[in-house]
C-alpha atoms as a PDB file:
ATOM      1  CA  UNK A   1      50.528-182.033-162.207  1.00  0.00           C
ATOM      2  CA  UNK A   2      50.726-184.829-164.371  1.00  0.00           C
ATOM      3  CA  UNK A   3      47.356-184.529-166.061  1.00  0.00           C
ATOM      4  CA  UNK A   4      48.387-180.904-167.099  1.00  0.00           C
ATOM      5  CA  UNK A   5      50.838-182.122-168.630  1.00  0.00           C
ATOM      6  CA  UNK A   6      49.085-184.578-170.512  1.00  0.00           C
ATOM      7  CA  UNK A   7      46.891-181.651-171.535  1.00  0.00           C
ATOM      8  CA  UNK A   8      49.898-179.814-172.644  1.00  0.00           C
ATOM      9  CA  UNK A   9      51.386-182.809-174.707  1.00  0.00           C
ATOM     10  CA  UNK A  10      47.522-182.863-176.288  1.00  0.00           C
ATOM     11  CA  UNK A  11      47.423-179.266-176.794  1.00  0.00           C
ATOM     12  CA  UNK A  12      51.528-179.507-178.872  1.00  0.00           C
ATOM     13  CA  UNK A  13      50.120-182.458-181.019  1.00  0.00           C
ATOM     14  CA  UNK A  14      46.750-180.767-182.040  1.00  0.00           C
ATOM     15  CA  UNK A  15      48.227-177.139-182.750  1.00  0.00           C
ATOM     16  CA  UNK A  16      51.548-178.959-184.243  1.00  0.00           C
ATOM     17  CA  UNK A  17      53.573-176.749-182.029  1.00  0.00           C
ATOM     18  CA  UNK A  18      56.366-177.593-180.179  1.00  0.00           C
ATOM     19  CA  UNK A  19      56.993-175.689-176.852  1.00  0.00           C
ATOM     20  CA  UNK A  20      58.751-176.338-173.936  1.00  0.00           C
ATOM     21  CA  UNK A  21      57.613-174.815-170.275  1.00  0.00           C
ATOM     22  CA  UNK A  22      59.950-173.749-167.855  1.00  0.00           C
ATOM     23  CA  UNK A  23      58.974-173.040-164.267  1.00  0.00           C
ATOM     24  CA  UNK A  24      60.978-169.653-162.396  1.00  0.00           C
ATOM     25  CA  UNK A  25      63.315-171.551-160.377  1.00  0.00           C
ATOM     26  CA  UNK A  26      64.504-173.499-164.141  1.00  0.00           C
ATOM     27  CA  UNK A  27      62.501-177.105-163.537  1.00  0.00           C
ATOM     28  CA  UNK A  28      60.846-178.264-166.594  1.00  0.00           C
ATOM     29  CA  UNK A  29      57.300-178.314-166.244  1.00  0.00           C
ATOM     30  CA  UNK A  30      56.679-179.739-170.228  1.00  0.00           C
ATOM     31  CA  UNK A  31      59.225-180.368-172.914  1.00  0.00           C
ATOM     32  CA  UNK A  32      58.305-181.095-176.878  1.00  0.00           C
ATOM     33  CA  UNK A  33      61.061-179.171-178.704  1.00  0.00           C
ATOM     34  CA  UNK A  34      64.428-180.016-177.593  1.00  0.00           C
ATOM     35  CA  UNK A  35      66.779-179.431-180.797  1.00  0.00           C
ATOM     36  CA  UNK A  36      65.867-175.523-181.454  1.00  0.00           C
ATOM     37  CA  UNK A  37      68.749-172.950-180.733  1.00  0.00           C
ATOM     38  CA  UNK A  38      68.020-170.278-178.419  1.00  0.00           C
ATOM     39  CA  UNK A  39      68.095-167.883-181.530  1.00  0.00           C
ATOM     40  CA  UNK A  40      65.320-169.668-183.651  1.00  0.00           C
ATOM     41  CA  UNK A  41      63.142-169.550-180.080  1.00  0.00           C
ATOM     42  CA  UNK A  42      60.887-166.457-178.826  1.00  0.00           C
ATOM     43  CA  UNK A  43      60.288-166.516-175.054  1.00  0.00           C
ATOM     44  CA  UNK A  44      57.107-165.797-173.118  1.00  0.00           C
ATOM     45  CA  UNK A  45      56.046-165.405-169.911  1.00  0.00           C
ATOM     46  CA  UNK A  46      53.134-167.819-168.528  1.00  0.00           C
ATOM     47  CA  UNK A  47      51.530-167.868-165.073  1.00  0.00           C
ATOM     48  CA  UNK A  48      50.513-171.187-163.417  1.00  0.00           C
ATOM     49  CA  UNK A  49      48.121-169.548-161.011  1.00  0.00           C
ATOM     50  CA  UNK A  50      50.639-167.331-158.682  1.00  0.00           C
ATOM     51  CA  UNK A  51      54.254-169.191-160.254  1.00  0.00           C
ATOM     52  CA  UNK A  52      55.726-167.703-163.205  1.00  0.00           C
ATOM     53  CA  UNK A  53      57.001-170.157-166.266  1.00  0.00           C
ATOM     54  CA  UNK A  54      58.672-169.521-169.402  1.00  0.00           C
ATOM     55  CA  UNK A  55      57.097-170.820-172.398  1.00  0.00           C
ATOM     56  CA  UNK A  56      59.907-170.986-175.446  1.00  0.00           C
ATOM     57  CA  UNK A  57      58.553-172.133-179.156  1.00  0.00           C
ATOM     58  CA  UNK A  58      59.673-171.749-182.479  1.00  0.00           C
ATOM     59  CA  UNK A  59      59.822-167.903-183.994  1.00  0.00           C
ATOM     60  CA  UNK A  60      57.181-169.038-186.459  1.00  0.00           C
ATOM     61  CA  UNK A  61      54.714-169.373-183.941  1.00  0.00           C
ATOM     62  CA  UNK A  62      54.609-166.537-182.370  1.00  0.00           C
ATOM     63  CA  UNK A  63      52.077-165.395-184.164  1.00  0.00           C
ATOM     64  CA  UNK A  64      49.859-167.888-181.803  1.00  0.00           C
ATOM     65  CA  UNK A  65      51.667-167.182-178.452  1.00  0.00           C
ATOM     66  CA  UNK A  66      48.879-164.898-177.085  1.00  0.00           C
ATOM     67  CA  UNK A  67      46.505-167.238-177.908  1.00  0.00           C
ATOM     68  CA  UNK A  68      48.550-170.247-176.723  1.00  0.00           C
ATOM     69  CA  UNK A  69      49.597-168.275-173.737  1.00  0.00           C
ATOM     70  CA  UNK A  70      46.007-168.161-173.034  1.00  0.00           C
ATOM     71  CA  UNK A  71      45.056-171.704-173.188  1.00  0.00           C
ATOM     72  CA  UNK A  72      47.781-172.471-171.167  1.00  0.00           C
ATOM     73  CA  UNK A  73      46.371-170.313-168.743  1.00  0.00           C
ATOM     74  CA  UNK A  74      43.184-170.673-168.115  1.00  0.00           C
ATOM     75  CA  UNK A  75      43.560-174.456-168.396  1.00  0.00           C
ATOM     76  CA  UNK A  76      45.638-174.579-165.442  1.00  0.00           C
ATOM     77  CA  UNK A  77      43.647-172.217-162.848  1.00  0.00           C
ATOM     78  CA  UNK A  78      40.222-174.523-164.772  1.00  0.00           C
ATOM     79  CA  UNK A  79      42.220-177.631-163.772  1.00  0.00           C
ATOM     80  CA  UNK A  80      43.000-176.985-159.939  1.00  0.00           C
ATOM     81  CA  UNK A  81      40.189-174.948-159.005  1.00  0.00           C
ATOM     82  CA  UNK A  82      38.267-178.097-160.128  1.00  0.00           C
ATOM     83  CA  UNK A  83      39.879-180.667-158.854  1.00  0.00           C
ATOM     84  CA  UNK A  84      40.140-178.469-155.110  1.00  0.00           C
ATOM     85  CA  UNK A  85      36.237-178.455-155.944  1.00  0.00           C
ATOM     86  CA  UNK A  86      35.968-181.960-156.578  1.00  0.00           C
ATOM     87  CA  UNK A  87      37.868-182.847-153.317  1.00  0.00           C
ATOM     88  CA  UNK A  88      35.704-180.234-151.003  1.00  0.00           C
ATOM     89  CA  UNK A  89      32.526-181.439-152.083  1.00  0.00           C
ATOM     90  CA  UNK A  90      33.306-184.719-151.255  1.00  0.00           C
ATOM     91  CA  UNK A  91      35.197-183.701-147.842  1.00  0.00           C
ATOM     92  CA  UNK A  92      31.757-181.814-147.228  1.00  0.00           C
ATOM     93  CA  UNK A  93      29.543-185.205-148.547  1.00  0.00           C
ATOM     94  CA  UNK A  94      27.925-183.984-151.588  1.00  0.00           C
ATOM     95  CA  UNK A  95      27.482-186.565-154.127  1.00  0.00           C
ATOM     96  CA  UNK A  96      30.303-185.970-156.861  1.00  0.00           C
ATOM     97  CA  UNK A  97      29.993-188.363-160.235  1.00  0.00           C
ATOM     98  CA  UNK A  98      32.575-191.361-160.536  1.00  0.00           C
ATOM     99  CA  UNK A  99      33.875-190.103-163.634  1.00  0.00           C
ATOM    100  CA  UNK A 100      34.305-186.759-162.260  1.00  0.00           C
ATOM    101  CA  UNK A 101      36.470-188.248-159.274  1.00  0.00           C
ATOM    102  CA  UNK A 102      38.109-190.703-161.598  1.00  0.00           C
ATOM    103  CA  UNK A 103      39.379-187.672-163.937  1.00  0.00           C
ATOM    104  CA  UNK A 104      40.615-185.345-160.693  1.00  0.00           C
ATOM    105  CA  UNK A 105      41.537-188.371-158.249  1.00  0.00           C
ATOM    106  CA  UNK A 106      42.980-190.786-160.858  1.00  0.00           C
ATOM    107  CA  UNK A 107      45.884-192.038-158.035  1.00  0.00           C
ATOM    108  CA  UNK A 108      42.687-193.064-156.018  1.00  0.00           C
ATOM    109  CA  UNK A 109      42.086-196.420-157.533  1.00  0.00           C
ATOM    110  CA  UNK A 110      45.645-197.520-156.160  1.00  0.00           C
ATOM    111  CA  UNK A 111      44.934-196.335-152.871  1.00  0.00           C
ATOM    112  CA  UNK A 112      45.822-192.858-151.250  1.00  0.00           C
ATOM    113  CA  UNK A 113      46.527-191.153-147.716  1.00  0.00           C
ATOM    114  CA  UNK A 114      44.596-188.249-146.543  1.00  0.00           C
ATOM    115  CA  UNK A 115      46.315-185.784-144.508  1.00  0.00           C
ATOM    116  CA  UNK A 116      45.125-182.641-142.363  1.00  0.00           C
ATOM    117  CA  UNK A 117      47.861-180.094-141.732  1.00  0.00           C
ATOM    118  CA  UNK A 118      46.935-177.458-138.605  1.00  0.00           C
ATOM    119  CA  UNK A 119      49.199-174.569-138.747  1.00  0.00           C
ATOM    120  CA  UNK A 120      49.836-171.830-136.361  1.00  0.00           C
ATOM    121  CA  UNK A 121      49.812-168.917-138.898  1.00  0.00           C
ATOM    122  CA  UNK A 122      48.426-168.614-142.332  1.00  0.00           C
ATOM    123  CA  UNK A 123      46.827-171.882-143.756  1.00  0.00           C
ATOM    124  CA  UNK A 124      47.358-170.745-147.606  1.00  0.00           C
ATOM    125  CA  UNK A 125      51.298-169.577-147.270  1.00  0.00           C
ATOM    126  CA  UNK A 126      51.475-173.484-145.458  1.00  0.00           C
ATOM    127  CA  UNK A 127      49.291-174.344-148.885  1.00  0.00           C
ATOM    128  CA  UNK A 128      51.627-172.575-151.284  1.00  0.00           C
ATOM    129  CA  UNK A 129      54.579-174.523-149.484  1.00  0.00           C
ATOM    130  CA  UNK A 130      52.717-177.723-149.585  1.00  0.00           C
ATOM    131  CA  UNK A 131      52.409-177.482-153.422  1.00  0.00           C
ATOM    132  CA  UNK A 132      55.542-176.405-154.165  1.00  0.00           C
ATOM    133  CA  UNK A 133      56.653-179.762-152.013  1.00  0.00           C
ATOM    134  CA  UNK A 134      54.580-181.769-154.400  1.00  0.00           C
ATOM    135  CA  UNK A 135      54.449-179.910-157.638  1.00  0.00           C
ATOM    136  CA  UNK A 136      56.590-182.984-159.522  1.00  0.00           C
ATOM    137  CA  UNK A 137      53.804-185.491-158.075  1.00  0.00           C
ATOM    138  CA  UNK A 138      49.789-186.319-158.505  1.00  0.00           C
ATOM    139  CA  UNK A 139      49.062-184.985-155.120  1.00  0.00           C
ATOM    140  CA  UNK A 140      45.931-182.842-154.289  1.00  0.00           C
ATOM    141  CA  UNK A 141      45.721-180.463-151.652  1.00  0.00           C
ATOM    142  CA  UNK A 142      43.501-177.863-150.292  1.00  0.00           C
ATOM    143  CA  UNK A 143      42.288-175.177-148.203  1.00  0.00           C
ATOM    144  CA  UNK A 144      39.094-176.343-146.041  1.00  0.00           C
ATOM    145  CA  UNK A 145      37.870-175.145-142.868  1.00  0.00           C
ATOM    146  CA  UNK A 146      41.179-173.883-140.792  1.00  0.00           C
ATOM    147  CA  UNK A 147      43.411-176.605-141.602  1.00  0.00           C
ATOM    148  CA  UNK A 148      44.395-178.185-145.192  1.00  0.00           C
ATOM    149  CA  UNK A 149      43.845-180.952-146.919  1.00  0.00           C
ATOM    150  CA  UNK A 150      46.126-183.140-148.549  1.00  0.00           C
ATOM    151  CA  UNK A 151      45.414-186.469-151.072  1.00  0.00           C
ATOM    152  CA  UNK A 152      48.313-188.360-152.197  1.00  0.00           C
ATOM    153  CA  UNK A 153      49.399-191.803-152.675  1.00  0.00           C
ATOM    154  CA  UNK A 154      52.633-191.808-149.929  1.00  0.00           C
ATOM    155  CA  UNK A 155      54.892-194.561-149.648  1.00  0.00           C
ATOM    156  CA  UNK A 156      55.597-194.074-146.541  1.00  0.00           C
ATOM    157  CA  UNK A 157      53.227-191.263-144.844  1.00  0.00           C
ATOM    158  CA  UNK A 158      54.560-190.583-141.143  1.00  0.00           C
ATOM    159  CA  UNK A 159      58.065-189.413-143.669  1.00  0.00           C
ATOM    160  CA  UNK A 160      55.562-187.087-145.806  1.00  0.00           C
ATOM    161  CA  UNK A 161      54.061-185.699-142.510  1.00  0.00           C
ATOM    162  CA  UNK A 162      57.536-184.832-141.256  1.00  0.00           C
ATOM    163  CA  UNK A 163      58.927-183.571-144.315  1.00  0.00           C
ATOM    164  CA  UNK A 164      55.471-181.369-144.585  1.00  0.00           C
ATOM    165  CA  UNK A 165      55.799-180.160-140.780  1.00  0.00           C
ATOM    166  CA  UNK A 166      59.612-179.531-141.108  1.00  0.00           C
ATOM    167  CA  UNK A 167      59.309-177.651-144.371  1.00  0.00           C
ATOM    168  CA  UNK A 168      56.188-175.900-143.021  1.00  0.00           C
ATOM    169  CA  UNK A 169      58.466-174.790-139.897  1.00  0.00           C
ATOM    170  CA  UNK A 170      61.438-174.283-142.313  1.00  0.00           C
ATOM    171  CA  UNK A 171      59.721-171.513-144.319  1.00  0.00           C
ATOM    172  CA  UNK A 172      56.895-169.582-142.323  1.00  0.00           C
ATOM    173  CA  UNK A 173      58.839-170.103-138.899  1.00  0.00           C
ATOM    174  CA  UNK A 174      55.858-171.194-137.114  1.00  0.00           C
ATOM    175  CA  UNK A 175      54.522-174.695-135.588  1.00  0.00           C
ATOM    176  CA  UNK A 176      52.436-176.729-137.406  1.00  0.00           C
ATOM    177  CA  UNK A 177      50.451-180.332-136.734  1.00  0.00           C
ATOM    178  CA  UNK A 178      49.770-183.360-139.086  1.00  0.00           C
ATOM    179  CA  UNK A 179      47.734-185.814-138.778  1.00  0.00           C
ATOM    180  CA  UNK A 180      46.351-188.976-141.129  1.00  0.00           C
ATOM    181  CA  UNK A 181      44.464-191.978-140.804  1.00  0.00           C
ATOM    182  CA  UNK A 182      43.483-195.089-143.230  1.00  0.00           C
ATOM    183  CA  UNK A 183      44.404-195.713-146.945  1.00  0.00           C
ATOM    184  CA  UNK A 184      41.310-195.317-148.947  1.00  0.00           C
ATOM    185  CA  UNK A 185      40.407-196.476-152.339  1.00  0.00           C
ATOM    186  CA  UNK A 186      36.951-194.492-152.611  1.00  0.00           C
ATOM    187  CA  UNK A 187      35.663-191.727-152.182  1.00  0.00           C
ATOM    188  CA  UNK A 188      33.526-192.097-149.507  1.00  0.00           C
ATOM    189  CA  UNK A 189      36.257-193.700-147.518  1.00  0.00           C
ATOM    190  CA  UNK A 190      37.917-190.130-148.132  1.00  0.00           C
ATOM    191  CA  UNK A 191      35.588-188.392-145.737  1.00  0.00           C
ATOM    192  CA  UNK A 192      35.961-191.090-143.327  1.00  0.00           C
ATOM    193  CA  UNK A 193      39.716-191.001-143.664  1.00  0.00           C
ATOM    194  CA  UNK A 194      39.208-186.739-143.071  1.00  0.00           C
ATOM    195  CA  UNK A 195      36.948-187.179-140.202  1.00  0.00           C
ATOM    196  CA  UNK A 196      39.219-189.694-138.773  1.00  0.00           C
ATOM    197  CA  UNK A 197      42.128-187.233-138.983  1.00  0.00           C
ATOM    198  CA  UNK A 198      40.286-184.598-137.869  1.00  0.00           C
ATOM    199  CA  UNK A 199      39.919-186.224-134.849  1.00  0.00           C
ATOM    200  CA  UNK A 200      43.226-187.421-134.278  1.00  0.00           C
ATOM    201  CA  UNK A 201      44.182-183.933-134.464  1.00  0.00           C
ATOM    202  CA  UNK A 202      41.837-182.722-132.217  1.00  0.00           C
ATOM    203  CA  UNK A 203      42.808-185.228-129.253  1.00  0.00           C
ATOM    204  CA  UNK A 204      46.441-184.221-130.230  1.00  0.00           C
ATOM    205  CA  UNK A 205      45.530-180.946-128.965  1.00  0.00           C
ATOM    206  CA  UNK A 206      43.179-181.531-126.151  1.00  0.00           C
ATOM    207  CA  UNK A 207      45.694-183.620-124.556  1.00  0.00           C
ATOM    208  CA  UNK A 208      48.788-181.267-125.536  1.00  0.00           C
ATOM    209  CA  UNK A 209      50.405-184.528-127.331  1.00  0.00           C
ATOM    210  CA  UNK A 210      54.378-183.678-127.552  1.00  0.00           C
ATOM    211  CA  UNK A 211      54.442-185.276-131.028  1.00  0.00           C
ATOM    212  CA  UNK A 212      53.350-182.862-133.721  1.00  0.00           C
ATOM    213  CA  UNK A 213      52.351-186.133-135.636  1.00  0.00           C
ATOM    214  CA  UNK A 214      49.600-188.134-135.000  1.00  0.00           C
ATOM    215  CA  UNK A 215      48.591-191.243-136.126  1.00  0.00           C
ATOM    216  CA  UNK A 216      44.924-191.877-135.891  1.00  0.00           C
ATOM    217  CA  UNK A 217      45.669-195.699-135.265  1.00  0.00           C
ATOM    218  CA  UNK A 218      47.937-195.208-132.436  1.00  0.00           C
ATOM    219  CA  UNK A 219      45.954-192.806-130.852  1.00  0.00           C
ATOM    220  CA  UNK A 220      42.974-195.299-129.510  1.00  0.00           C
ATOM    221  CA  UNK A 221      43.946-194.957-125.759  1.00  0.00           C
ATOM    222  CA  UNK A 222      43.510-191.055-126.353  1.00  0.00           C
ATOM    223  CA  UNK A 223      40.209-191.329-127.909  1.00  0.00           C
ATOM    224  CA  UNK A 224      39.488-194.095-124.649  1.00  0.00           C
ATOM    225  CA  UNK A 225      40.156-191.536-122.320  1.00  0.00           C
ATOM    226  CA  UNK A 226      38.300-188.484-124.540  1.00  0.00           C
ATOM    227  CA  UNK A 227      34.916-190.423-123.737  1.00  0.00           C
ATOM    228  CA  UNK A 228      35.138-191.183-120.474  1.00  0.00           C
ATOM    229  CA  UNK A 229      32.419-189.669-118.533  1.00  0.00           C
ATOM    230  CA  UNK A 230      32.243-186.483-117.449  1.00  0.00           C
ATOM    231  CA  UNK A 231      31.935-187.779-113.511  1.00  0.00           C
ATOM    232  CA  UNK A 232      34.647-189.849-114.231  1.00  0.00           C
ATOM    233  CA  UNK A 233      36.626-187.267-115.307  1.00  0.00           C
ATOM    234  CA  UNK A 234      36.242-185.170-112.002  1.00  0.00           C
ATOM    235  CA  UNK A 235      36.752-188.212-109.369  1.00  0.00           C
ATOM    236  CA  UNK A 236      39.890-188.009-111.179  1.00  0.00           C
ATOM    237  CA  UNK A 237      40.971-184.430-111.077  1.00  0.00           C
ATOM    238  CA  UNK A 238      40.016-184.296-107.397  1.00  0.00           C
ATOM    239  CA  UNK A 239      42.736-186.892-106.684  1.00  0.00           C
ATOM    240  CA  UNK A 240      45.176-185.477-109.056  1.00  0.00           C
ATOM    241  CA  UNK A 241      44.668-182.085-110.264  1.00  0.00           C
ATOM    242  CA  UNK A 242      46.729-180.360-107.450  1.00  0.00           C
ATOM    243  CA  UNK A 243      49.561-182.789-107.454  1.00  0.00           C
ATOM    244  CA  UNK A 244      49.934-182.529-111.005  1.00  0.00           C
ATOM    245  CA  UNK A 245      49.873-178.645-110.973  1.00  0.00           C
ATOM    246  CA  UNK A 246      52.556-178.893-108.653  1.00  0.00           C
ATOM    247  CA  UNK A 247      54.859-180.921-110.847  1.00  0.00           C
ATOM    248  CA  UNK A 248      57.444-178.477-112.987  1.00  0.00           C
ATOM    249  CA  UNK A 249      57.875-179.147-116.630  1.00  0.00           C
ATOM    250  CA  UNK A 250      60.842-181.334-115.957  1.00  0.00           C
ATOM    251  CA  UNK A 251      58.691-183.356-113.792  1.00  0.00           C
ATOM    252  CA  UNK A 252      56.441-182.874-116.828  1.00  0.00           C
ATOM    253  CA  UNK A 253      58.580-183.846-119.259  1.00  0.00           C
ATOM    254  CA  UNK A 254      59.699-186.741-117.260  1.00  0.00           C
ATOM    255  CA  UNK A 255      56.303-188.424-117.189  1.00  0.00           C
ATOM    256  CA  UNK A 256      55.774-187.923-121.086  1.00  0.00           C
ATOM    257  CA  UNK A 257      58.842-189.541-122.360  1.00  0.00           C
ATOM    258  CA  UNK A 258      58.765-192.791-119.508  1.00  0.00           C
ATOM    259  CA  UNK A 259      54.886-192.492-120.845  1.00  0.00           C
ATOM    260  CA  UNK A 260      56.021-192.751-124.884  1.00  0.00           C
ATOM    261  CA  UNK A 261      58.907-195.068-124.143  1.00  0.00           C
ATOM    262  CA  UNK A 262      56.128-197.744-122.580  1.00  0.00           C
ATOM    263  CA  UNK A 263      57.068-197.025-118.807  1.00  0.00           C
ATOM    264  CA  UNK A 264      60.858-198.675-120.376  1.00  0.00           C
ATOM    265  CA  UNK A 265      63.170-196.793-117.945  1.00  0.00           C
ATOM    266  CA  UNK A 266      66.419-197.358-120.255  1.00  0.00           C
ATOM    267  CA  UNK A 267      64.517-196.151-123.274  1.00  0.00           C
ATOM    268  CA  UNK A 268      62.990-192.688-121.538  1.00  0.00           C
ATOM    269  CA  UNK A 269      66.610-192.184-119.598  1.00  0.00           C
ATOM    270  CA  UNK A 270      68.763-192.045-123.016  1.00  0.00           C
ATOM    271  CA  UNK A 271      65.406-190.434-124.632  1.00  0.00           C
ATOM    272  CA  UNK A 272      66.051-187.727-121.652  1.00  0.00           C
ATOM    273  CA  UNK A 273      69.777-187.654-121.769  1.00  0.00           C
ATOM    274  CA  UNK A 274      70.177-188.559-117.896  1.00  0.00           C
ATOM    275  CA  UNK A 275      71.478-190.829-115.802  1.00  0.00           C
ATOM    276  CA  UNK A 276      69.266-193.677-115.280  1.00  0.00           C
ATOM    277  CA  UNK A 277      69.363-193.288-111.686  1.00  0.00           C
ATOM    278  CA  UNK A 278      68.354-189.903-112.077  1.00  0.00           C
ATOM    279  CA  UNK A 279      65.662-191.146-113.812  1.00  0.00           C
ATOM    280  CA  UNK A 280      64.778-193.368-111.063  1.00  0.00           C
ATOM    281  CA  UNK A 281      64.710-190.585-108.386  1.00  0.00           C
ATOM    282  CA  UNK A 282      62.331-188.706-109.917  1.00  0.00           C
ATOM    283  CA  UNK A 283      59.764-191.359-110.778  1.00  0.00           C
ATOM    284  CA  UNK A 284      60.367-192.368-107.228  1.00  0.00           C
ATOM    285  CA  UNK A 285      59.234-189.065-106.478  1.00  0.00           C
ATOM    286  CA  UNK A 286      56.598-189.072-108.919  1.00  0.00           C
ATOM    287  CA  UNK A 287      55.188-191.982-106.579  1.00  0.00           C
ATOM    288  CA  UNK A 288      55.864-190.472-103.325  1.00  0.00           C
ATOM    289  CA  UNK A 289      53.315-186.759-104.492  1.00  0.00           C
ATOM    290  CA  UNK A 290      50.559-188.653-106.290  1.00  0.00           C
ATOM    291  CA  UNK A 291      50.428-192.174-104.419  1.00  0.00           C
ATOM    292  CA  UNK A 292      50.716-193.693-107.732  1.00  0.00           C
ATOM    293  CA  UNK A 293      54.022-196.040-108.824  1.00  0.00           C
ATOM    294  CA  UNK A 294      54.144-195.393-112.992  1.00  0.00           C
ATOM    295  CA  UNK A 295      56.756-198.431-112.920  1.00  0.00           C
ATOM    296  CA  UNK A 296      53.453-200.832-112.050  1.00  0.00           C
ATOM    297  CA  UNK A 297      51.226-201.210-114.833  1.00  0.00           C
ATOM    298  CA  UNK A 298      47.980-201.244-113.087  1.00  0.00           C
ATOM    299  CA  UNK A 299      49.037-198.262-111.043  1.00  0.00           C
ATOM    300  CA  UNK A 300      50.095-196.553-114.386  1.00  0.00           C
ATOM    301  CA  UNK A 301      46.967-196.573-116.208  1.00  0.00           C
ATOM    302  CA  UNK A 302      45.072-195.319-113.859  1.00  0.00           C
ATOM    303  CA  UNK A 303      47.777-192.558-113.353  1.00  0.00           C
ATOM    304  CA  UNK A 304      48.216-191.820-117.445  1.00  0.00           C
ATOM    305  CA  UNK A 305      44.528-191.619-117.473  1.00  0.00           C
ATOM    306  CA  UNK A 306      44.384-188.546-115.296  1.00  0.00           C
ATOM    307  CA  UNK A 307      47.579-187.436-116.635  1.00  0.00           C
ATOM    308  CA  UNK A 308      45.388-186.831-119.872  1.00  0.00           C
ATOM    309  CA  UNK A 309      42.032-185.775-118.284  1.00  0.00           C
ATOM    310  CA  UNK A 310      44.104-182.761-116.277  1.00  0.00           C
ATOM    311  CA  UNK A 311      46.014-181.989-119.749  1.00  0.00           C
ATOM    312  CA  UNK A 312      42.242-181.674-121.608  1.00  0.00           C
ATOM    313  CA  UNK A 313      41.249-179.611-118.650  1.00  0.00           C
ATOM    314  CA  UNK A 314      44.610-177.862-118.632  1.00  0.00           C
ATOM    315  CA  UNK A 315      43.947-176.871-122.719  1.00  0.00           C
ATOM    316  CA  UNK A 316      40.301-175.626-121.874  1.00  0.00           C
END
């Protein structure tokens, strides 16, 4: 929002009117007239595309306050329709003018995270929450395809995704899944950085990830396993697929935190909250089904290899 407001600090010093903007729930959206009295102010209601503000100026303007009212207005839904155009078209690869991405994008320069949120309900109630998040910062975001799109310059991203996802959760009461990839500086690195995430998110799903987060540079095994060939692929689920659907989800459960943990027994037993004997037992049991001992790394890969290839068939 900060290049509205620059608009709006234009717009006071060209009409030589002094207005401050107030959004519903009382933050201050823009501020040039701080020493007026509430009874030498008029009051008028403004709409920043679906959020009501209160826009308060001297008495001797109001004259101007439809008109100013107006300006206000359509600047705003002109602004971030343009800027959400500006970021589809180059999401979808159409050539968009440097100036043009300079003026909608201007955090890009420094470097900026894209993010994909998937949502399991409505994509632009998870939009409206996303913005709200974000409405003190430069941060871009979007409806596109079924998921949305989100440009920012994060500090520290895997934070942002979990405040998104939490908030997301918080306020529609429904899952939702993040997922990022590189920091860009261009704009063609932004559609790489998209398509990256989009496939992070994808494998997320195919292999019904427990995270809700994923990392496109953590997920290389994933994408490893996603191409191996489709032969390959059933040698495995002949060997596996009936032991596996003969494991409950505790037995589940148990081989996706010792997975996450790096096959670190301590780690997945606290992770797990048993005993790390009990922990023992059932990977010894885990062993004694499949033929496979998760607690030797050779053995292991193999085994977390079909683990995934029977979850992407499982998801089909």
């Amino acid at each position: 929002m900060y290049n509205f407001r620059a608009f709006l600090q234009d717009l006071s010093h060209s009409t030589n009117i002094k207005f401050n903007l107030v959004s519903e729930d009382g933050s201050l959206v823009f501020e040039s007239n701080s020493d007026l009295s509430s009874a030498e102010l008029f009051i008028l209601p403004v709409y920043l595309g679906k959020a009501k503000a209160i826009l308060s100026a001297n008495k001797r303007y109001e004259i101007c306050s439809t008109l100013l009212k107006y300006t206000i207005e359509n600047k705003y839904r002109e602004f971030f329709s343009l800027r959400e155009q500006f970021l589809i078209d180059i999401l979808e690869g159409k050539e968009v003018s440097t100036d043009k991405i300079e003026r909608s994008i201007p955090f890009l320069s420094n470097g900026c995270e894209v993010l994909v949120v998937s949502v399991e309900g409505s994509r632009y109630e998870a939009l409206n929450i996303i913005r709200q998040l974000y409405k003190e910062q430069d941060v871009l975001s979007s409806a596109f395809g079924d998921n949305v799109v989100i440009i920012g310059n994060f500090e520290d991203i895997e934070d942002h995704a979990k405040s998104i996802r939490d908030s997301i959760a918080s306020d529609l009461y429904c899952k939702s899944y993040v997922s990022f990839s590189n920091r860009v500086f261009d704009s063609v690195s932004i559609k790489k950085a998209y398509e990256d995430a989009k496939e992070c998110m994808t494998l997320g799903k195919k292999f019904g990830l427990k995270e809700e987060i994923f990392n496109y540079n953590k997920m290389l095994f994933e994408k490893i396993v996603y191409n191996v060939s489709t032969s390959v692929k059933g040698e495995l689920l002949v060997i596996f697929k009936e032991k596996f659907n003969l494991f409950d989800s505790e037995m589940i459960t148990t081989i996706d935190e010792f997975v996450n943990c790096g096959l670190n027994i301590s780690d997945a037993a606290r992770k797990l909250y048993i005993h790390r004997n009990t922990l023992i037992y059932r990977l010894d049991k885990i062993s004694k089904e499949t033929g496979f001992d998760i607690r030797n790394f050779k053995e292991a890969t193999v085994f977390i290899i079909a683990f995934l290839v029977w979850k992407e068939n499982k998801w089909l």
